[in-house]
C-alpha atoms as a PDB file:
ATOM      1  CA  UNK A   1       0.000   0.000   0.000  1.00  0.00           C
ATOM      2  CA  UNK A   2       2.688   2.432   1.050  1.00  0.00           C
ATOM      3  CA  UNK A   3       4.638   2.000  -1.887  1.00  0.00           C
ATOM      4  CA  UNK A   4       1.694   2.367  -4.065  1.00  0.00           C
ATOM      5  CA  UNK A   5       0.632   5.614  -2.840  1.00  0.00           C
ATOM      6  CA  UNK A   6       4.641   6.808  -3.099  1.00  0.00           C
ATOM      7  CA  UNK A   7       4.013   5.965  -6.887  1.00  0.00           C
ATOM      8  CA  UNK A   8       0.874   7.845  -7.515  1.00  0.00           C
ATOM      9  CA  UNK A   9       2.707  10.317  -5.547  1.00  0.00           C
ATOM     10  CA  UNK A  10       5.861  10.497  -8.105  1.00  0.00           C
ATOM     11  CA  UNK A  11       3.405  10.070 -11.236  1.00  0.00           C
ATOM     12  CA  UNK A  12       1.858  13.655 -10.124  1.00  0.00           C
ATOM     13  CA  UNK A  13       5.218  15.485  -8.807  1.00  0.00           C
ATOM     14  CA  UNK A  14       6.633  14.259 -12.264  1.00  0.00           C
ATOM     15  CA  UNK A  15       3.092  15.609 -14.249  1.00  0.00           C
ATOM     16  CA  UNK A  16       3.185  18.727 -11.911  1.00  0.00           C
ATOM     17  CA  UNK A  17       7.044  19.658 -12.758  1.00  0.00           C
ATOM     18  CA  UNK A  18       6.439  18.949 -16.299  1.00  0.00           C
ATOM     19  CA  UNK A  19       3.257  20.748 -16.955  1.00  0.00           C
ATOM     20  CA  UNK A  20       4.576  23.911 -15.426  1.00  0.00           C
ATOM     21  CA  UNK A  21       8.038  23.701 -17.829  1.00  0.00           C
ATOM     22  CA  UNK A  22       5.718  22.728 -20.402  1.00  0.00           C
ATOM     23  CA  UNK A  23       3.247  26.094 -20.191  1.00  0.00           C
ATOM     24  CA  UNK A  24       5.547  28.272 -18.720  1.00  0.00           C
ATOM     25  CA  UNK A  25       9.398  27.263 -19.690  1.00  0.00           C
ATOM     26  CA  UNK A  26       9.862  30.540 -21.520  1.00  0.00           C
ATOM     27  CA  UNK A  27       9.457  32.428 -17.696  1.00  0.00           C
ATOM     28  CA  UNK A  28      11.029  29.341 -15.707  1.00  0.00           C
ATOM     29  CA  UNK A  29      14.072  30.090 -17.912  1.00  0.00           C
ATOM     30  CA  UNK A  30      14.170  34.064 -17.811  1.00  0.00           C
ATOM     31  CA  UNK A  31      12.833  34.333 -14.431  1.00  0.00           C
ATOM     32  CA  UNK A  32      11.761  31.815 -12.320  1.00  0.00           C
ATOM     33  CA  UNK A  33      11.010  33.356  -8.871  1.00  0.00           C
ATOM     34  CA  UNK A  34       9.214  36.414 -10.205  1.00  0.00           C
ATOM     35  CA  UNK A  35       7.353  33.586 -11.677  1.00  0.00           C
ATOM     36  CA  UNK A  36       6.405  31.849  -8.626  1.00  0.00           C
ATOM     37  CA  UNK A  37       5.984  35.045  -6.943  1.00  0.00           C
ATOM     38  CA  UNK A  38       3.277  36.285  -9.433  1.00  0.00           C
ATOM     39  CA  UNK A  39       1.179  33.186  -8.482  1.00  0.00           C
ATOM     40  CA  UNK A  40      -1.280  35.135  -6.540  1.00  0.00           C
ATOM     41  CA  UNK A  41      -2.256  37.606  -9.302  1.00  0.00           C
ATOM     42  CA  UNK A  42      -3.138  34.763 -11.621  1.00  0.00           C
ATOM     43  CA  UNK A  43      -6.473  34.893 -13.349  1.00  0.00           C
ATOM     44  CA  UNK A  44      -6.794  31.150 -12.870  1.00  0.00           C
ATOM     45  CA  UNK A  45      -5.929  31.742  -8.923  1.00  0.00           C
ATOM     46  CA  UNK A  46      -3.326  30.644  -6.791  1.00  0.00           C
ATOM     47  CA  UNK A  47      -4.058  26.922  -6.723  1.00  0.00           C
ATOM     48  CA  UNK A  48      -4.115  26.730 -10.422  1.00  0.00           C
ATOM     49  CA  UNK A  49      -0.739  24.399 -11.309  1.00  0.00           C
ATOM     50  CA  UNK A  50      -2.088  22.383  -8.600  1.00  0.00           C
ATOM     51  CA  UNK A  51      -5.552  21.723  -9.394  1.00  0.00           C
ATOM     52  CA  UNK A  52      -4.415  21.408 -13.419  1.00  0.00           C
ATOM     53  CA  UNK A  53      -1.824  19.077 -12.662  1.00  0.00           C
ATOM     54  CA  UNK A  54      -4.914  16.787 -10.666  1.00  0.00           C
ATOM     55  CA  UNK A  55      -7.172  16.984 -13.705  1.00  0.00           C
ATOM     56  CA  UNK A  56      -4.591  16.127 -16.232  1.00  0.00           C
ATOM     57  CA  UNK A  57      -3.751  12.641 -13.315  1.00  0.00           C
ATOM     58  CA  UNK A  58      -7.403  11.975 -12.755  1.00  0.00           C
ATOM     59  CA  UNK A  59      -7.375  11.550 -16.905  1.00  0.00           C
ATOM     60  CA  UNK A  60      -4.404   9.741 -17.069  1.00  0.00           C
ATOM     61  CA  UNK A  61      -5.627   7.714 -14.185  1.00  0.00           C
ATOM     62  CA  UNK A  62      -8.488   6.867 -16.256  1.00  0.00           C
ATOM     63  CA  UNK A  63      -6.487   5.453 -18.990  1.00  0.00           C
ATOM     64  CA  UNK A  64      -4.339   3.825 -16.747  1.00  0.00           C
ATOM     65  CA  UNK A  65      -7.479   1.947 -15.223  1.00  0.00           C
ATOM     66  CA  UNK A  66      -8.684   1.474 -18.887  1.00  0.00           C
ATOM     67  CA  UNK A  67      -5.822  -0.461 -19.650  1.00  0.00           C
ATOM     68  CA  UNK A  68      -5.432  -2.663 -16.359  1.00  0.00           C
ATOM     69  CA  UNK A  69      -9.529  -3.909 -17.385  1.00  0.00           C
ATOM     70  CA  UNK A  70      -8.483  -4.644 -20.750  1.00  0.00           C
ATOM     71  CA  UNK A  71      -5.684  -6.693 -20.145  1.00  0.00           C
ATOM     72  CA  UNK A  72      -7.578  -8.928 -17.288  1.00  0.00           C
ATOM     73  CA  UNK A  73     -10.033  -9.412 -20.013  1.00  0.00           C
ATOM     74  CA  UNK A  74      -7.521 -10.486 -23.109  1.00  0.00           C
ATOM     75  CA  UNK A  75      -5.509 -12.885 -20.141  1.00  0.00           C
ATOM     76  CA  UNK A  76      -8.910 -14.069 -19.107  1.00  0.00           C
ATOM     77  CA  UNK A  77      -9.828 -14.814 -22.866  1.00  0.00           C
ATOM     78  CA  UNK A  78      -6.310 -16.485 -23.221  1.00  0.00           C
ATOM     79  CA  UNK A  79      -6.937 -18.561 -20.332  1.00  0.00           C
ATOM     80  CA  UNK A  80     -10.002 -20.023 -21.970  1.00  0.00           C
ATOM     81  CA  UNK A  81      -8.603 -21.041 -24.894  1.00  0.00           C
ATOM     82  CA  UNK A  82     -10.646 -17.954 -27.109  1.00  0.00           C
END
């Protein structure tokens, strides 16, 4: 369980750092505390690379479950001989 939850845990700390080099590498190069300082004045609010970041995982997480149901049902198929 622990290590589980230290994986989820990576998977959005990886999406998080990415997404905000992604949308904003331009002022993470040029000026990167200014940046982070501005957060409060943002029109999306303070929270925003935060509660982005957990929509984008909640997709992915979708997928990810997706994937996991389709592959118990081809290894379920296999098993029976179909």
């Amino acid at each position: 369980m622990k290590q589980r939850v230290i994986k989820e845990l990576a998977i959005f700390l990886f999406l998080f750092v990415f997404l905000s080099i992604w949308m904003h590498f331009k002022e993470w190069t040029d000026h990167p505390i200014e940046h982070i300082k501005s957060l409060p004045e943002s029109q999306f609010g303070i929270f925003h690379p935060l509660v982005f970041t957990f929509f984008v995982y909640i997709l992915i997480l979708i997928v990810r479950i997706f994937i996991k149901i389709a592959r118990k049902f081809i290894e379920t198929g296999a098993k029976k001989g179909v």
